[in-house]
C-alpha atoms as a PDB file:
ATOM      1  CA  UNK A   1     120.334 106.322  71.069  1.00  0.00           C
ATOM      2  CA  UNK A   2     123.735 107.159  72.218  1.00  0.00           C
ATOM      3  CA  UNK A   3     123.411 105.792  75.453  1.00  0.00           C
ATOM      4  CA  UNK A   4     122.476 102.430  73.743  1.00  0.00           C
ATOM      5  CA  UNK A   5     126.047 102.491  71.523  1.00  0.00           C
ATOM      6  CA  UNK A   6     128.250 104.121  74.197  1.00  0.00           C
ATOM      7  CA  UNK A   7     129.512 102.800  77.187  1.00  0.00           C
ATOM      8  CA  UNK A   8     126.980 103.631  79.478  1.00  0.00           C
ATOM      9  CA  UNK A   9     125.850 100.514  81.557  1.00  0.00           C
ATOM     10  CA  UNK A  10     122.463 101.439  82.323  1.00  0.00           C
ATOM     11  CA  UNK A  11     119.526 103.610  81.156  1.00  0.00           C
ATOM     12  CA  UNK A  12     116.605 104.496  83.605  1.00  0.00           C
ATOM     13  CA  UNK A  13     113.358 105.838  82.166  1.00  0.00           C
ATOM     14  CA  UNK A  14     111.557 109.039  83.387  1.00  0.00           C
ATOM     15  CA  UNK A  15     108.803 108.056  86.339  1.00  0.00           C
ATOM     16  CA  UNK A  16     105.564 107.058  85.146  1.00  0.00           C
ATOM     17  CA  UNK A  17     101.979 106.806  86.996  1.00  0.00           C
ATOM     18  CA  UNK A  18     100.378 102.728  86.741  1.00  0.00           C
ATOM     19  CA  UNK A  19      97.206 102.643  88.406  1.00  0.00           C
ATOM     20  CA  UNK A  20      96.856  98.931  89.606  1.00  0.00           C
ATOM     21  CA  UNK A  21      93.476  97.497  90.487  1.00  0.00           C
ATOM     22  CA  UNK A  22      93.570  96.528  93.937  1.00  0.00           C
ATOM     23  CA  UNK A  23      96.255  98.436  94.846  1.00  0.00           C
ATOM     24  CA  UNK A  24      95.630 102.130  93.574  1.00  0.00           C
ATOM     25  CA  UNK A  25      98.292 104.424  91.615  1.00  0.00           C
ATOM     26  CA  UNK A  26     102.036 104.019  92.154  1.00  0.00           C
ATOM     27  CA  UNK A  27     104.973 105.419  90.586  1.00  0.00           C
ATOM     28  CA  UNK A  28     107.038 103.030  88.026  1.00  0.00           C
ATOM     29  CA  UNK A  29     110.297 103.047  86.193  1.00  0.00           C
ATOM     30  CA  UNK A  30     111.686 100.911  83.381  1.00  0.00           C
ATOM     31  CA  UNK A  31     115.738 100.023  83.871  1.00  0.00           C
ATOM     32  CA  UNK A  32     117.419  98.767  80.992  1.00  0.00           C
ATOM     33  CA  UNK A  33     120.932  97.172  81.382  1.00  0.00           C
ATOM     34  CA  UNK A  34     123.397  95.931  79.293  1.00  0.00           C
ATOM     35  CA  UNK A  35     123.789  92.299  79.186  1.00  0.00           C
ATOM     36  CA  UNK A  36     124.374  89.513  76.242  1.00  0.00           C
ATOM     37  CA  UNK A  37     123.976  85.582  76.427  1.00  0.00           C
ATOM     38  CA  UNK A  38     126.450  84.537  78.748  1.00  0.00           C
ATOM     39  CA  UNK A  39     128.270  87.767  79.685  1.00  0.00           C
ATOM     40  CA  UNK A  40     128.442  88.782  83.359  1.00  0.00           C
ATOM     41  CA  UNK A  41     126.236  91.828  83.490  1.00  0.00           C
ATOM     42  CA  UNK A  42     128.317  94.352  85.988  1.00  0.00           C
ATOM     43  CA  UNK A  43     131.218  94.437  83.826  1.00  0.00           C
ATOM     44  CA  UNK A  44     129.785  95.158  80.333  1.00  0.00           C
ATOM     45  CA  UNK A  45     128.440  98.772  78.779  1.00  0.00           C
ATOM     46  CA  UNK A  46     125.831  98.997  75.396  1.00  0.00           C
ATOM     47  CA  UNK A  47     129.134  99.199  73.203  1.00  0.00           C
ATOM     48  CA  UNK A  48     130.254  96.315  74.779  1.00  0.00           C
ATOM     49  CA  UNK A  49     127.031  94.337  73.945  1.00  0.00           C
ATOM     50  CA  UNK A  50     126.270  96.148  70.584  1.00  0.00           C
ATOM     51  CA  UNK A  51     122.928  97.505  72.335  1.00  0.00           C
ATOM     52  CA  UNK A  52     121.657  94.631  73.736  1.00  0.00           C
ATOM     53  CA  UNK A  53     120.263  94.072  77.292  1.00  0.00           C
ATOM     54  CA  UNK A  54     117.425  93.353  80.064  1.00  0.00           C
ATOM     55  CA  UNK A  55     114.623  95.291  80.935  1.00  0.00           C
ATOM     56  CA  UNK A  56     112.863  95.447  84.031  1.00  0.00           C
ATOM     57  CA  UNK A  57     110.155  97.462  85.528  1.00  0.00           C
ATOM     58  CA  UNK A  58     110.215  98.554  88.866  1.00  0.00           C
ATOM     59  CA  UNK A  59     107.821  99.817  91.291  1.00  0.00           C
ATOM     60  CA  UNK A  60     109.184 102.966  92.879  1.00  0.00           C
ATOM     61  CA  UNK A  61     106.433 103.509  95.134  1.00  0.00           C
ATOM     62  CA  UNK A  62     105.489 101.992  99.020  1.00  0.00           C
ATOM     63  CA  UNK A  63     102.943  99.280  98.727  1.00  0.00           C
ATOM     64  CA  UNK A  64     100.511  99.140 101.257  1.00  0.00           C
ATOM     65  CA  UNK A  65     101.091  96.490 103.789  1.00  0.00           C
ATOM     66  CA  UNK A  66      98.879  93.894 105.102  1.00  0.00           C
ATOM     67  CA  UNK A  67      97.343  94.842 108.535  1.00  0.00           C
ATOM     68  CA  UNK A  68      97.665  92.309 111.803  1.00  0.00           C
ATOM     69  CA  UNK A  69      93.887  90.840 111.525  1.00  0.00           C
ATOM     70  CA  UNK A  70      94.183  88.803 114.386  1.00  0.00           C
ATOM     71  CA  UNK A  71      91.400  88.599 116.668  1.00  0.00           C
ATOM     72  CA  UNK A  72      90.735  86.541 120.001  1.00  0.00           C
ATOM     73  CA  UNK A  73      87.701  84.682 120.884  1.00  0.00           C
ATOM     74  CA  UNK A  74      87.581  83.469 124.789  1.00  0.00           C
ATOM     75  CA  UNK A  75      84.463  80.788 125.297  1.00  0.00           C
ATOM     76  CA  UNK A  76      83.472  78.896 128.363  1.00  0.00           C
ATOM     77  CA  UNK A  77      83.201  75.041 127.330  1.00  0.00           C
ATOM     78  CA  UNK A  78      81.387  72.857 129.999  1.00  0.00           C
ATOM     79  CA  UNK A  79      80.141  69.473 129.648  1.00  0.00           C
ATOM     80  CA  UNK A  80      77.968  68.743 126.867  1.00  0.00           C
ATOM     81  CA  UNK A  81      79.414  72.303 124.756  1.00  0.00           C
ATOM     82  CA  UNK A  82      80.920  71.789 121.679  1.00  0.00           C
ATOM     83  CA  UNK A  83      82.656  74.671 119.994  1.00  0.00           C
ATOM     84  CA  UNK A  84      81.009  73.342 116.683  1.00  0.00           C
ATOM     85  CA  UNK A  85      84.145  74.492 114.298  1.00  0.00           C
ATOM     86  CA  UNK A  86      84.529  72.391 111.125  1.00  0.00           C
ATOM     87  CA  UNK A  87      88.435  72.811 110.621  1.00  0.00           C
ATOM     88  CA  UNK A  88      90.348  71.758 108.027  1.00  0.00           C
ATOM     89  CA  UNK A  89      94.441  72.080 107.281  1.00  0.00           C
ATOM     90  CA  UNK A  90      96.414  71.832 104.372  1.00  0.00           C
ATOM     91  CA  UNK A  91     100.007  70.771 103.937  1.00  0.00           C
ATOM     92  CA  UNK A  92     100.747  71.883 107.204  1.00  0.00           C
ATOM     93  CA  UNK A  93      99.206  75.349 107.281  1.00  0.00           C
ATOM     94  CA  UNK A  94      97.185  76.250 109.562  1.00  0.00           C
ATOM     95  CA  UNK A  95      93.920  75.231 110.874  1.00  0.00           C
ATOM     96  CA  UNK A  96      91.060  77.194 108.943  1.00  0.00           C
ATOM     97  CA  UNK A  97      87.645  77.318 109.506  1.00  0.00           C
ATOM     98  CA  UNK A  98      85.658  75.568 106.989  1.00  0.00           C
ATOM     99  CA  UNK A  99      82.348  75.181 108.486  1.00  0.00           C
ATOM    100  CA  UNK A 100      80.578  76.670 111.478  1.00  0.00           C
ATOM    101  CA  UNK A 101      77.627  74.796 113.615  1.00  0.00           C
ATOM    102  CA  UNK A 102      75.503  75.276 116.200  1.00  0.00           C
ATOM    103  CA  UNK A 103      77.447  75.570 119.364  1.00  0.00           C
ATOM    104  CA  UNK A 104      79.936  78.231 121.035  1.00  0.00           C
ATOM    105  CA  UNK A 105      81.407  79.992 118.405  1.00  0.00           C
ATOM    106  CA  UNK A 106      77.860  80.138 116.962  1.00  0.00           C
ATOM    107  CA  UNK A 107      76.882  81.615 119.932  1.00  0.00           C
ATOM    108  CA  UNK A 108      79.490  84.133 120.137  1.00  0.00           C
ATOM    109  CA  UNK A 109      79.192  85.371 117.103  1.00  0.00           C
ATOM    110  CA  UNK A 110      76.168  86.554 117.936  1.00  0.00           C
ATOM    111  CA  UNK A 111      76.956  88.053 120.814  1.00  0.00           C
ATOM    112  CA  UNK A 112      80.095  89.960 119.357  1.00  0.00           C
ATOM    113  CA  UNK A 113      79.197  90.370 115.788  1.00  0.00           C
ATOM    114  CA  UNK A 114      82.480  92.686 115.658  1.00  0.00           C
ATOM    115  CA  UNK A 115      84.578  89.660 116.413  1.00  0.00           C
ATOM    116  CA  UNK A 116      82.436  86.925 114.378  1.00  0.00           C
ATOM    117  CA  UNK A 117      84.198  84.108 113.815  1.00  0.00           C
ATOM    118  CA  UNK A 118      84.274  83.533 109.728  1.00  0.00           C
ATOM    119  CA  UNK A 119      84.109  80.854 107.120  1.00  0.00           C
ATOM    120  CA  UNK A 120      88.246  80.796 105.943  1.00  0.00           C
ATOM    121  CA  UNK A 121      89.414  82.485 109.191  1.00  0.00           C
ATOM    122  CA  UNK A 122      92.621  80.910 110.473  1.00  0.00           C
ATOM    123  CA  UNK A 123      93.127  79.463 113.684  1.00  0.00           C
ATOM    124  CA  UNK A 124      96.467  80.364 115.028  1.00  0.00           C
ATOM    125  CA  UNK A 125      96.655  78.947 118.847  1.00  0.00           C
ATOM    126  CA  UNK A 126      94.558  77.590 121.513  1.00  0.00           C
ATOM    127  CA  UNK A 127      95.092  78.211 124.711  1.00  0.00           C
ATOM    128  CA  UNK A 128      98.829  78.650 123.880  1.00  0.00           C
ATOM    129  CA  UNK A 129      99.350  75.685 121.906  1.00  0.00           C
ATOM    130  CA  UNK A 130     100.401  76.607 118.396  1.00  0.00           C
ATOM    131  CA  UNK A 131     101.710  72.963 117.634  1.00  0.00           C
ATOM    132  CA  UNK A 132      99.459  72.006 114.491  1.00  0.00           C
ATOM    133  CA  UNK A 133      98.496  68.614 115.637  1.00  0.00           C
ATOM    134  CA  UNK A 134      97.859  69.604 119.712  1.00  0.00           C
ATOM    135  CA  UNK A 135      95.311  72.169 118.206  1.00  0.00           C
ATOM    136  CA  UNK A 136      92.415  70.161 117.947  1.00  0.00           C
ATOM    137  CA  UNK A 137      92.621  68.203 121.272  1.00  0.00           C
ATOM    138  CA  UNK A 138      93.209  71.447 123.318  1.00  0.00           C
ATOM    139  CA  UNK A 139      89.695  72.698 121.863  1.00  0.00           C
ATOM    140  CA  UNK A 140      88.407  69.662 123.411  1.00  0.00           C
ATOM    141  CA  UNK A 141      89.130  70.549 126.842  1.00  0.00           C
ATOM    142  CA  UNK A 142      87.382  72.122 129.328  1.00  0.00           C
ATOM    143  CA  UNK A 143      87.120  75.368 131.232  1.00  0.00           C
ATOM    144  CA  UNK A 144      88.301  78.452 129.449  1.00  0.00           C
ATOM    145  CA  UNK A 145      89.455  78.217 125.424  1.00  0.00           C
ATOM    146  CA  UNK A 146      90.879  81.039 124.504  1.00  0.00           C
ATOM    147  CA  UNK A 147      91.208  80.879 120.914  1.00  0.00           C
ATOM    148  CA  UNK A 148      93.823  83.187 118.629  1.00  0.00           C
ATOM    149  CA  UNK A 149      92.453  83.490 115.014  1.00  0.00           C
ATOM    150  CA  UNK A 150      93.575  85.543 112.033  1.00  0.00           C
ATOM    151  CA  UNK A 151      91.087  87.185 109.372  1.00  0.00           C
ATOM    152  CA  UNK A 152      90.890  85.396 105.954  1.00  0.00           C
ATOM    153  CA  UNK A 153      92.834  87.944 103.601  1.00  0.00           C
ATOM    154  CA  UNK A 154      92.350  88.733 100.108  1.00  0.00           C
ATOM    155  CA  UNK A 155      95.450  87.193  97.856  1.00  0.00           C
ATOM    156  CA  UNK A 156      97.560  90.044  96.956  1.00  0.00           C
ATOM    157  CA  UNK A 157      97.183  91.145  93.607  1.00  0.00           C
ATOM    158  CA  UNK A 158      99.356  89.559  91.013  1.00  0.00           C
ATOM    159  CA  UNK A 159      99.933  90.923  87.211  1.00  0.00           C
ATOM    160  CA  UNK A 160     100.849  89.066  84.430  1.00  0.00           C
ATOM    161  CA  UNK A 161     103.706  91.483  82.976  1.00  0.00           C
ATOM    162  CA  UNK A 162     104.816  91.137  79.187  1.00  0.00           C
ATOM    163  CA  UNK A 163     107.849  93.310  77.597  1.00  0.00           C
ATOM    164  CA  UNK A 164     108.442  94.220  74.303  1.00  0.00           C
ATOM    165  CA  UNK A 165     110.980  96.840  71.800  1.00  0.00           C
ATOM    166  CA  UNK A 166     109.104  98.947  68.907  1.00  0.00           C
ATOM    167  CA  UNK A 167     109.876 100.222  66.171  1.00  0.00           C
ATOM    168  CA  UNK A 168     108.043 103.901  64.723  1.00  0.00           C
ATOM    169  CA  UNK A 169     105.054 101.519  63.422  1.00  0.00           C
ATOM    170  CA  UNK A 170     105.529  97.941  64.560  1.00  0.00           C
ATOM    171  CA  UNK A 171     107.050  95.886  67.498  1.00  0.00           C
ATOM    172  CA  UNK A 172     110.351  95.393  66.519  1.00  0.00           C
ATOM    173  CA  UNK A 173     110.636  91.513  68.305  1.00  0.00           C
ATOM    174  CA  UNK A 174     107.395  90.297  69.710  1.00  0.00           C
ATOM    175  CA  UNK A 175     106.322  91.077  72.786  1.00  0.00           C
ATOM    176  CA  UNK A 176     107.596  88.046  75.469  1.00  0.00           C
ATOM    177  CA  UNK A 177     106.324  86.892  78.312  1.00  0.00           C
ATOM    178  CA  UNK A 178     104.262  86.687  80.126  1.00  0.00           C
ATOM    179  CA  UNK A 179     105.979  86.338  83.370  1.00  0.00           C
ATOM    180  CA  UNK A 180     103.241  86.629  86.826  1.00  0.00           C
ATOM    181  CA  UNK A 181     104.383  89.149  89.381  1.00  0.00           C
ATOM    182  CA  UNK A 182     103.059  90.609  92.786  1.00  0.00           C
ATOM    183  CA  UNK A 183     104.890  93.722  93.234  1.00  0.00           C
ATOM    184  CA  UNK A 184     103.868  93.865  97.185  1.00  0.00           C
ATOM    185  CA  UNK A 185     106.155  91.254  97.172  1.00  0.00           C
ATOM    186  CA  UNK A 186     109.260  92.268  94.951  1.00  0.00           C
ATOM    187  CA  UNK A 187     109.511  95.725  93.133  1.00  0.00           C
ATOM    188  CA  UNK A 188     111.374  94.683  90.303  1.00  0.00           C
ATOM    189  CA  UNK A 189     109.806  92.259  87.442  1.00  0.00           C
ATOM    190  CA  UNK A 190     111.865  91.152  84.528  1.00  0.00           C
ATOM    191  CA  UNK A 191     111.512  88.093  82.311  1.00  0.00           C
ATOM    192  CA  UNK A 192     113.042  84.914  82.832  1.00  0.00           C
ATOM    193  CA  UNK A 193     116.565  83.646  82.549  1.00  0.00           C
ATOM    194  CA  UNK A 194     116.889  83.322  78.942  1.00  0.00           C
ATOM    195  CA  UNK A 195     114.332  84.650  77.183  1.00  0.00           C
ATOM    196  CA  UNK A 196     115.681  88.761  78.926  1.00  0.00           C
ATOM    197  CA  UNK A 197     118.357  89.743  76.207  1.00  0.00           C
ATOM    198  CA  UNK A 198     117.124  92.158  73.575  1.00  0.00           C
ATOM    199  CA  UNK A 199     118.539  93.781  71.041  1.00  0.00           C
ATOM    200  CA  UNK A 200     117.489  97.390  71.508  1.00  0.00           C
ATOM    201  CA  UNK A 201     119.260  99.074  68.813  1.00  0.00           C
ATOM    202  CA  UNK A 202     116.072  97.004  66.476  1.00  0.00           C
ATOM    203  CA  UNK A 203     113.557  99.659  68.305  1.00  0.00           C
ATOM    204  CA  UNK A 204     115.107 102.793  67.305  1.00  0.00           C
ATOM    205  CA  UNK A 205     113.356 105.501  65.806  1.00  0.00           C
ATOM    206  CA  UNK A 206     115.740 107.790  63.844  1.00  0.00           C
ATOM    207  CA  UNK A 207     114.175 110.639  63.485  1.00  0.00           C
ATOM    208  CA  UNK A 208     114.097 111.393  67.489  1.00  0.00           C
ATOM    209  CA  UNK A 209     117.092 109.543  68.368  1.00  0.00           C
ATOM    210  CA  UNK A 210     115.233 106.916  70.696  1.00  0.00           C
ATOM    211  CA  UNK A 211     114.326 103.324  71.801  1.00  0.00           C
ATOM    212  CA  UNK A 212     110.558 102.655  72.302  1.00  0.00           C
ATOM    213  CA  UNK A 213     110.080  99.956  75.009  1.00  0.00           C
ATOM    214  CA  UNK A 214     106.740  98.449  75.685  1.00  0.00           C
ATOM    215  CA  UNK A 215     105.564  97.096  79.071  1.00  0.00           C
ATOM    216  CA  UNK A 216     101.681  95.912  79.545  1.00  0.00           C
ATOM    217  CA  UNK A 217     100.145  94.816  82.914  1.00  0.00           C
ATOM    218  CA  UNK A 218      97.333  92.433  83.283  1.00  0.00           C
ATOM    219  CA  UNK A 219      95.672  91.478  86.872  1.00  0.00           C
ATOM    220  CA  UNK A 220      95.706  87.898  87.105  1.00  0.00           C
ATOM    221  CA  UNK A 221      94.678  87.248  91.071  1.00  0.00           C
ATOM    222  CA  UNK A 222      91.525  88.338  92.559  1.00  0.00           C
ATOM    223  CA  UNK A 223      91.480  85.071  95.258  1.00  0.00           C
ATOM    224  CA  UNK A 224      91.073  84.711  98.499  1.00  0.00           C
ATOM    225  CA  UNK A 225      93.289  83.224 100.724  1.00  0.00           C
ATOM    226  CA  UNK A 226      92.274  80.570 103.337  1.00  0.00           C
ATOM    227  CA  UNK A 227      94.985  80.231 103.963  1.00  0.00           C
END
């Protein structure tokens, strides 16, 4: 509570263990800081602002990062081949593989079923040509194609976050949000520009001297991207 009506600037909670689907346990923290509508928040302290701020949670831990999945596929086209890729782009992404018929990739992937070629695997370059709209005509040519594709990855996991203060037997202000984060992204998640200001002094429970602050997690993204 004093730290809330002093001039301290910011409070930082003890660490606390979240496990995330998708991503396993990791290590949190919830910052409070001293802010009010339209005050510039390095220069004020909780007396300042009468014990209102932001709060933020943030992700202490290292998030596992994505792996290269990149794989190479080298066929020999000759008249009357076709690599028999369906490939589709979107909004200038890159080419992805859609659909796969009879013809050389077919055929390799059953040779080297540890390098299959899959439905929503990227295709990154041909030959050396990485220019979107060369792509396609290079797989027409003949001779060697030496194809560089990337595995289709799962979306990383995104939570919908909401924030709330409560009092000993109720939330004292509703909880807010929520706002959609993916902490493999950005460690910190707080709410949006003004709707972050609370007044924390309306959470305090007297008997222990302390401000109750509520965070709750929600997966929203299980996708998979194609890219």
């Amino acid at each position: 509570l004093k730290r809330f009506t002093g001039r301290s600037a910011l409070a930082v909670s003890p660490t606390f263990l979240v496990d995330l689907p998708g991503l396993g346990k990791h290590t949190f923290k919830i910052i409070v800081q001293a802010a009010m509508r339209g005050g510039a928040r390095g220069s004020l302290n909780f007396q300042a602002t009468r014990g209102h701020g932001t709060i933020a949670l943030k992700c202490e831990s290292q998030m596992p990062s994505l792996k290269d999945d990149t794989y190479v596929v080298v066929v020999e086209k000759v008249e009357g081949t076709r690599l028999g890729l369906d490939l589709q782009s979107r909004m200038g992404e890159p080419w992805w593989v859609r659909g796969i018929d009879s013809g050389l990739i077919a055929t390799w992937n059953l040779e080297h079923p540890e390098e299959r070629v899959s439905l929503g695997d990227s295709l990154l370059e041909v030959n050396g040509v990485r220019d979107l709209a060369k792509v396609r005509t290079t797989c027409m040519q003949r001779g060697n194609v030496r194809l560089v594709m990337r595995r289709a990855r799962p979306a990383a996991p995104s939570f919908a976050v909401r924030f709330g203060v409560s009092a000993p037997a109720m939330l004292a202000q509703p909880m807010r949000g929520p706002v959609c984060h993916d902490f493999m992204a950005e460690s910190c998640c707080s709410l949006r520009s003004g709707d972050e200001i609370w007044d924390l002094l309306s959470g305090v429970d007297r008997r222990v001297k302390r401000v109750r602050v509520v965070c709750e997690l929600a997966q929203t993204s299980t996708s998979v991207s194609a890219p």
